[in-house]
Protein backbone atom coordinates (compact mmCIF):
# COMPACT_ATOMS: atom_id res chain seq x y z
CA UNK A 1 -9.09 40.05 1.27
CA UNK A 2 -6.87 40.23 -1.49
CA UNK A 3 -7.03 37.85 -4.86
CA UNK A 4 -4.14 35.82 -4.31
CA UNK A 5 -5.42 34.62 -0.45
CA UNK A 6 -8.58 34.91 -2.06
CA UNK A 7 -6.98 32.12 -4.43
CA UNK A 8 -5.29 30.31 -1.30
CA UNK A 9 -8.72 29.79 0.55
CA UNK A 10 -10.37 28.55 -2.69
CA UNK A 11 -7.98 26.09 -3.69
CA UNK A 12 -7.80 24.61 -0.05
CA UNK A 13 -11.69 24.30 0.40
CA UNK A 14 -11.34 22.44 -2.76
CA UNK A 15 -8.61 19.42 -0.43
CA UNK A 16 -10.93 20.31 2.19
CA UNK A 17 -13.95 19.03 -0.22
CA UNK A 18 -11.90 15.87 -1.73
CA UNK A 19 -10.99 14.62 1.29
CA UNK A 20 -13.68 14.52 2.70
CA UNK A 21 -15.33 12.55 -0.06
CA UNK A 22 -12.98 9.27 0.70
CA UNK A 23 -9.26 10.79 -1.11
CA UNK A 24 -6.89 9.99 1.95
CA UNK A 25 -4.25 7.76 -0.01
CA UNK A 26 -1.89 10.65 -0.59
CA UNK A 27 -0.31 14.31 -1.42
CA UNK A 28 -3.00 15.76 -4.08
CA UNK A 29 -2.50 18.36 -7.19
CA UNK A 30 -4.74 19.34 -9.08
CA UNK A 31 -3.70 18.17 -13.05
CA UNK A 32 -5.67 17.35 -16.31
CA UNK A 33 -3.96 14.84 -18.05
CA UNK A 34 -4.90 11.37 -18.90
CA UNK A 35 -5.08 8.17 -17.24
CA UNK A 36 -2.28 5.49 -18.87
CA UNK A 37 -3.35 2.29 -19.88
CA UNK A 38 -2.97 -0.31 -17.34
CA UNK A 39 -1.12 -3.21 -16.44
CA UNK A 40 -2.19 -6.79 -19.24
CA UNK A 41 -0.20 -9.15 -17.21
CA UNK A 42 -1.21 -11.70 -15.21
CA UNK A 43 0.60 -12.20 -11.86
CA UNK A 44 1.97 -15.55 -13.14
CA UNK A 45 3.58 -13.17 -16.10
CA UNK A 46 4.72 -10.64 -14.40
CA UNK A 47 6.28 -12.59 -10.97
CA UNK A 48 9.33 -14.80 -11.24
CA UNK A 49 8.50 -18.42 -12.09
CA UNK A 50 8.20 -20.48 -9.16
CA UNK A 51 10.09 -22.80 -9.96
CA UNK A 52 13.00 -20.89 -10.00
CA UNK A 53 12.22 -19.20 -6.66
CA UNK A 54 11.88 -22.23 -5.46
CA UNK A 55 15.43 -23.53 -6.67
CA UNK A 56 16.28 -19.97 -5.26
CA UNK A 57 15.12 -20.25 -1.71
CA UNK A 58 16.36 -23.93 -1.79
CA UNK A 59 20.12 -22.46 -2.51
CA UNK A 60 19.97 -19.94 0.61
CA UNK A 61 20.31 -23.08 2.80
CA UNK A 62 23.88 -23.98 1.72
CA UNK A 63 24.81 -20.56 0.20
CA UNK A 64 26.30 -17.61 2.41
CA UNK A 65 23.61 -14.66 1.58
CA UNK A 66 26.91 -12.49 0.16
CA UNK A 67 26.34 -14.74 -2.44
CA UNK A 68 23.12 -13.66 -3.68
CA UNK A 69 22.04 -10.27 -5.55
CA UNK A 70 19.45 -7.62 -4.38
CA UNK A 71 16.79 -9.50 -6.45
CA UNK A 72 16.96 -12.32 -5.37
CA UNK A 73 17.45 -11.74 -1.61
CA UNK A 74 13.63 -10.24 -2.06
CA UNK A 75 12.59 -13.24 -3.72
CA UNK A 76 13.71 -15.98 -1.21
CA UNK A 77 12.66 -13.22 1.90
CA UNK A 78 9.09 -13.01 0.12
CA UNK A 79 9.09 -16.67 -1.00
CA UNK A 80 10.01 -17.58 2.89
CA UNK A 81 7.39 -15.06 3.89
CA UNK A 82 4.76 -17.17 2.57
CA UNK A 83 6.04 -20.12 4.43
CA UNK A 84 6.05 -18.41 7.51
CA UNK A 85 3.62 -17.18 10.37
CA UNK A 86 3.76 -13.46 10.59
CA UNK A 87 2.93 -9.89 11.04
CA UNK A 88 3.99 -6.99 8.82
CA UNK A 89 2.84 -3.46 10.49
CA UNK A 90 3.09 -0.72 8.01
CA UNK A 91 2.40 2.92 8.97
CA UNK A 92 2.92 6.33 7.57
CA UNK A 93 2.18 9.81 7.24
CA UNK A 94 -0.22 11.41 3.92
CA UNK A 95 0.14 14.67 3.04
CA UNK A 96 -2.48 16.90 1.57
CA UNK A 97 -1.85 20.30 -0.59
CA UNK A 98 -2.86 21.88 -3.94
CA UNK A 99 -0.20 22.98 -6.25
CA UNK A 100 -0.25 26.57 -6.11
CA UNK A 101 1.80 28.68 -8.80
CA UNK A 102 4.64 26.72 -7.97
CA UNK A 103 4.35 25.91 -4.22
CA UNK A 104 2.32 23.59 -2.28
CA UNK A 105 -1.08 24.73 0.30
CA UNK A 106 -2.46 22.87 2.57
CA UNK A 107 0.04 19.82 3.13
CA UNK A 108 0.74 21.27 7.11
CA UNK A 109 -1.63 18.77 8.45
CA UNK A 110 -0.86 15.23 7.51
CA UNK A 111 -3.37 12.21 7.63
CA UNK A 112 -1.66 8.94 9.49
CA UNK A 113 -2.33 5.51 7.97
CA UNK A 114 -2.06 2.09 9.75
CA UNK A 115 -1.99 -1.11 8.54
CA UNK A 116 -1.44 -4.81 9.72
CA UNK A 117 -1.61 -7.94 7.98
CA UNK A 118 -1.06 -11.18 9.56
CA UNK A 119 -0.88 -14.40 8.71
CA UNK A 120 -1.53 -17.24 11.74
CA UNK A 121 -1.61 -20.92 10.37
CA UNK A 122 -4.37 -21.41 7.92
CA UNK A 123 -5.75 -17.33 8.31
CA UNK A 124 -4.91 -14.58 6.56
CA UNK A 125 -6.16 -10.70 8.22
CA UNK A 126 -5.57 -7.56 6.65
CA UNK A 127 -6.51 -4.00 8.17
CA UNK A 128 -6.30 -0.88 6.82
CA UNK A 129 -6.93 1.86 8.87
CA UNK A 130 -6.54 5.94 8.64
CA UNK A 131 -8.07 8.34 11.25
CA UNK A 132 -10.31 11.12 10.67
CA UNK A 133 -8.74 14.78 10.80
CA UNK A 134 -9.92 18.33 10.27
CA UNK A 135 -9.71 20.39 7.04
CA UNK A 136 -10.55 24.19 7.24
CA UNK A 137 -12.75 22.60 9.87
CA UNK A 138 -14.29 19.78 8.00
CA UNK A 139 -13.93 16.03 9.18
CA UNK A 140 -12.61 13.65 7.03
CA UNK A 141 -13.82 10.16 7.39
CA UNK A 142 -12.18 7.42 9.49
CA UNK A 143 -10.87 4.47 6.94
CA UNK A 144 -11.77 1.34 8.74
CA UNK A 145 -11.70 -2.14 6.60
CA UNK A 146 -10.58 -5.46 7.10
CA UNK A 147 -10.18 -8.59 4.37
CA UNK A 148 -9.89 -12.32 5.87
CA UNK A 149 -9.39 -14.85 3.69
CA UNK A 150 -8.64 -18.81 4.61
CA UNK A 151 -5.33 -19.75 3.19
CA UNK A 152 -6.78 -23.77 3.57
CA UNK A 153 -10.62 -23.44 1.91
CA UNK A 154 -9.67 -20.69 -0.33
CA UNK A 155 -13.18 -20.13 -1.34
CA UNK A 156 -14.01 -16.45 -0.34
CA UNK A 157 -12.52 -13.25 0.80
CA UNK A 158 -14.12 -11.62 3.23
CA UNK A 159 -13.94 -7.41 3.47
CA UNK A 160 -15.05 -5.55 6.14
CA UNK A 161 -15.66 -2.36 6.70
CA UNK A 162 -16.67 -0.58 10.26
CA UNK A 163 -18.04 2.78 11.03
CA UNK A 164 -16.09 3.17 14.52
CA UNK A 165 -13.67 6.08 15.48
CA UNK A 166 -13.69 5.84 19.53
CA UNK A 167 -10.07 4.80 18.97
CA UNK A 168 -8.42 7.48 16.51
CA UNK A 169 -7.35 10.62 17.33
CA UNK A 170 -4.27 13.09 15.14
CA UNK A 171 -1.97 13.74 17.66
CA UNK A 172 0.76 12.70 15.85
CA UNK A 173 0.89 8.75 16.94
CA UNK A 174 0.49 5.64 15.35
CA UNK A 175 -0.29 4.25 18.84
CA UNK A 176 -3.88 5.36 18.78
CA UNK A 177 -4.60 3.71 15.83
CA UNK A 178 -4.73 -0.11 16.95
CA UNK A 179 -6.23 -3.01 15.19
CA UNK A 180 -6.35 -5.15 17.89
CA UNK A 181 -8.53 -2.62 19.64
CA UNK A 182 -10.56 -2.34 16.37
CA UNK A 183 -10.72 -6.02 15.49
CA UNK A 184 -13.75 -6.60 17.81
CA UNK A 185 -15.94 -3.74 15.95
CA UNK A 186 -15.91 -5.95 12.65
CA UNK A 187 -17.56 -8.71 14.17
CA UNK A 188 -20.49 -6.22 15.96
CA UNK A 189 -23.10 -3.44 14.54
CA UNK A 190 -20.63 -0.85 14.00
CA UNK A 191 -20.22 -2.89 10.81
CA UNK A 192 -21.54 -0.86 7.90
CA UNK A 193 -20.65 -3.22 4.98
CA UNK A 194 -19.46 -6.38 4.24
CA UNK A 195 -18.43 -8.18 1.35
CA UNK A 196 -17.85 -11.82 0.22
CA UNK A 197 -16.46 -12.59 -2.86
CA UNK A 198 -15.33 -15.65 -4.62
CA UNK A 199 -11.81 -16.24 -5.11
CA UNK A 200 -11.94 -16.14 -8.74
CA UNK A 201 -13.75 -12.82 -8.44
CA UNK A 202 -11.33 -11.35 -6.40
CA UNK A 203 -8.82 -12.12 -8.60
CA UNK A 204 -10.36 -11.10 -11.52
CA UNK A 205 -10.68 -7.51 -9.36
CA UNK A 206 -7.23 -7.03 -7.93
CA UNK A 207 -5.27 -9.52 -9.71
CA UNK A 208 -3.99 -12.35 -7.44
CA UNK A 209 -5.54 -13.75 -4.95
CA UNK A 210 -4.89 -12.68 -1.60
CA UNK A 211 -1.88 -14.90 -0.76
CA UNK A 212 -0.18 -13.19 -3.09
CA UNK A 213 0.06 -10.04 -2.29
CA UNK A 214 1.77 -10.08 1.19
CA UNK A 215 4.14 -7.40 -0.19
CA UNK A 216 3.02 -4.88 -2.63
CA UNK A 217 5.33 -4.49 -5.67
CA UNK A 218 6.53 -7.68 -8.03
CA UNK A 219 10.54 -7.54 -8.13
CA UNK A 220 11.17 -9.84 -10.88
CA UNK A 221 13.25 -9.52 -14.30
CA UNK A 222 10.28 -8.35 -15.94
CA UNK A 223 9.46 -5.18 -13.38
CA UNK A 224 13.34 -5.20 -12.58
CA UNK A 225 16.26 -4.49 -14.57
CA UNK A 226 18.89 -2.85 -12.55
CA UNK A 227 21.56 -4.80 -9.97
CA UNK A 228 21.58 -2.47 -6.98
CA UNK A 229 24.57 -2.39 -4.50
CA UNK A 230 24.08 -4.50 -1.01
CA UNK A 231 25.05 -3.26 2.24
CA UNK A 232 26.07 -6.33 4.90
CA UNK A 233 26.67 -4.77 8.31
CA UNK A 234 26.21 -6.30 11.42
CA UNK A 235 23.43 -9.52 10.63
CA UNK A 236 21.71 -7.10 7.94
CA UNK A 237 21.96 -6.71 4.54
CA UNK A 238 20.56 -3.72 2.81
CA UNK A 239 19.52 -2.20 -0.38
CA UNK A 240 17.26 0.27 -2.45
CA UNK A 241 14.93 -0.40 -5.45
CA UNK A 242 14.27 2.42 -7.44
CA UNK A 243 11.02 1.80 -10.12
CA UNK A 244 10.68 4.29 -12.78
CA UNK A 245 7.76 5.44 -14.84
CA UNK A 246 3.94 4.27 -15.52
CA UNK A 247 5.77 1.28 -18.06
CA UNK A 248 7.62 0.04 -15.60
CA UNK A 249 5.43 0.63 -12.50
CA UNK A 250 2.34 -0.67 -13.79
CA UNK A 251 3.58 -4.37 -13.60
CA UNK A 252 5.22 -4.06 -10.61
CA UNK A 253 2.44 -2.76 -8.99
CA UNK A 254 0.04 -5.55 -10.89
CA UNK A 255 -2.32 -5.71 -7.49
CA UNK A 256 -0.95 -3.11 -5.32
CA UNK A 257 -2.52 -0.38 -7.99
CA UNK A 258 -5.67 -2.28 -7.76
CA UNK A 259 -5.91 -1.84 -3.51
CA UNK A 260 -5.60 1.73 -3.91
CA UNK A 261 -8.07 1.85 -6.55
CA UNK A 262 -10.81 -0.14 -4.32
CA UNK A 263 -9.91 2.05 -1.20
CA UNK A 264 -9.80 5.95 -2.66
CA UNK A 265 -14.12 6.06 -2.95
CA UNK A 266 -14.36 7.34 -6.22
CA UNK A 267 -15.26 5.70 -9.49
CA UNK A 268 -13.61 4.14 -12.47
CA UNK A 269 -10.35 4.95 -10.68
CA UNK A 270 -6.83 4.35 -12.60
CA UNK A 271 -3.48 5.16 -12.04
CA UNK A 272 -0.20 6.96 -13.05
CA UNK A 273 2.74 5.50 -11.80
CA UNK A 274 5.35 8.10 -11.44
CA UNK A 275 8.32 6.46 -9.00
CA UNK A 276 8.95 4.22 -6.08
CA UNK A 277 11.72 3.76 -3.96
CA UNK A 278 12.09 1.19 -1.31
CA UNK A 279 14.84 0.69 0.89
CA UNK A 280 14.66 -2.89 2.03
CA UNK A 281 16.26 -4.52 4.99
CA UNK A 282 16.93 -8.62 5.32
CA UNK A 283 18.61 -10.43 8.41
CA UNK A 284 21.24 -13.43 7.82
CA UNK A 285 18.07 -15.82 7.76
CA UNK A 286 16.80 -13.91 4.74
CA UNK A 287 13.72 -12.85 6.51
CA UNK A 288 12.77 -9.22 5.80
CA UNK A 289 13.24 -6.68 8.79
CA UNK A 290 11.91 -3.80 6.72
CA UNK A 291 10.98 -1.94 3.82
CA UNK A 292 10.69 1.81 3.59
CA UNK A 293 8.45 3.10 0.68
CA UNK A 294 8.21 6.38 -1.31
CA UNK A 295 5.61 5.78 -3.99
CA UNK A 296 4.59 8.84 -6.42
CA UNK A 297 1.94 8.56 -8.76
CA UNK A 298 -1.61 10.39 -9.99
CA UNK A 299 -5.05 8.99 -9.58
CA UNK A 300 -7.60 9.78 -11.88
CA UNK A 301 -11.30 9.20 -11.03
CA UNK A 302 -14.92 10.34 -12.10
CA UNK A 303 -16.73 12.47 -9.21
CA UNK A 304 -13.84 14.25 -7.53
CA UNK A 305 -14.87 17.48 -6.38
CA UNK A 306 -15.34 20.94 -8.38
CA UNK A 307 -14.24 19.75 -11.52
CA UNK A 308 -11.30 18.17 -10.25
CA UNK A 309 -9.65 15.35 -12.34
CA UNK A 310 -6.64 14.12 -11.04
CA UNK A 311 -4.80 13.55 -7.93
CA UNK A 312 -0.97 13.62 -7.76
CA UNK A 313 -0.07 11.01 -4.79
CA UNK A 314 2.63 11.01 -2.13
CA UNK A 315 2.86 8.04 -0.02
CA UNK A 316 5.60 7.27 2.64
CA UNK A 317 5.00 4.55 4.86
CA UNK A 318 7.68 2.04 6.75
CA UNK A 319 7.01 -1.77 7.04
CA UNK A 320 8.24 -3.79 10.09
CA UNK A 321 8.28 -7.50 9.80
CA UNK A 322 8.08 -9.83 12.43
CA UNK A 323 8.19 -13.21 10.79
CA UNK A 324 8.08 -16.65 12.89
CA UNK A 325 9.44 -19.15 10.57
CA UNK A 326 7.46 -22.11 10.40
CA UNK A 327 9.07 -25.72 10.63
């Protein structure tokens, strides 16, 4: 065997070995730099006052939605999101690869995420779920975990997490990977852990509390500068949000950075915000239809494998609303 596939089968036992330790958020690298500070904001600071989303979302019902910027379409859709009964299914592919004197190993075989959250009268449900796959023939785990949190009491959040995989499989669909299949193991003994936390200690943790994070990035005029172009064709209206470095990012991401810090299994996690870009797609009732995400950043935590310090991240995952407005 020569030294440089000598090289290639080192560097992708070393994915092989931080996968399988819990690292299935992403595209990895290997890097050494350090973690940026993170977000000092507090939701309140960084989101638009709601006072003025409310004056907002009050204006959509006499105003055509030509009227209205990119901004604040995604303020009323998310401000009517809250008012309204839902489900928002996100999926997506992960990619996994070392960079390798220029070029990328081991990204061939990508790892599929699900998740749903859905919000029914007075109860809140989010899943999160990402099936196991093979790695030079090592298993990574399945991600199973589910939060419920009671948008009347408000007095705990509830997270779940299940050791079942009867239901995944890597064949390439998102089909297999059902939480309404799944939902049943929370409440049985393939439960492995579960947590309850106040609401105030949740939000000390991730930032907001749980209602507020039915989308994951703050558009505001603090995270937000630019005006981007709308598209209305045919009922929809369309645009794209690009965010731009760990300054900018860190805001907009206030609790979103926080989830994928709780979910990646290592410790003292932090994050490097490198770019997101969402294409975002409204109907004429200002209701979002969908949001298609490219987020880039690097993960830093203590105990990744072989000496490994970083993580540079590729997620691209697709949203799909479907909102039932409440009276």
């Amino acid at each position: 065997m020569t030294t440089f596939y000598k090289k290639i089968l080192s560097t992708f036992l070393v994915v092989a070995l931080a996968v399988l330790t819990g690292l299935v958020i992403g595209k990895m690298y290997l890097g050494a730099n350090t973690a940026l500070a993170d977000s000092k904001l507090s939701w309140a600071e960084a989101h638009t006052p709601m006072n003025e989303v409310e004056a907002l979302y009050n204006s959509s019902k006499e105003k055509s939605i030509e009227e209205f910027s990119a901004k604040e379409l995604y303020l009323i859709a998310e401000y009517k999101l809250s008012l309204s009964d839902f489900t928002i299914t996100t999926t997506g592919t992960i990619e996994s690869g070392v960079s390798l004197g220029g070029k990328v190993v081991g990204k061939e075989s990508p790892v599929m995420m699900r998740s749903v959250k859905q919000k029914q009268g007075n109860l809140y449900t989010y899943e999160k779920l990402s099936p196991t796959r093979s790695v030079a023939g090592i298993p990574t785990p399945n991600i199973c975990m589910q939060m419920t949190y009671d948008l009347q009491k408000k007095n705990e959040v509830k997270i779940v997490k299940s050791d079942s995989g009867a239901y995944f499989t890597n064949k390439g669909s998102y089909s297999s990977i059902d939480p309404s299949v799944l939902r049943a193991d929370f409440d049985n003994a393939n439960v492995k852990d579960t947590t309850r936390m106040r609401v105030a200690d949740y939000e000390k943790q991730f930032k907001a509390t749980p209602d507020k994070q039915y989308v994951p990035f703050i558009i505001s005029n603090v995270t937000y500068k630019a005006k981007p172009d709308v598209t209305h064709q045919d009922g929809l209206h369309s645009f794209t949000i690009r965010l731009d470095g760990h300054d900018v990012l860190k805001d907009a991401a206030l609790y979103y950075a926080k989830e994928i810090c709780y979910t990646c299994g290592y410790g003292n996690p932090s994050i490097n915000w490198s770019n997101v870009t969402m294409n975002v797609v409204i109907d004429d009732n200002f209701n979002f239809k969908t949001i298609e995400y490219d987020e880039n950043y690097k993960l830093f935590a203590s105990g990744l494998p072989m000496g490994v310090q970083s993580a540079e991240v590729e997620d691209k995952f697709v949203s799909v609303f479907n909102i039932s407005e409440v009276a």
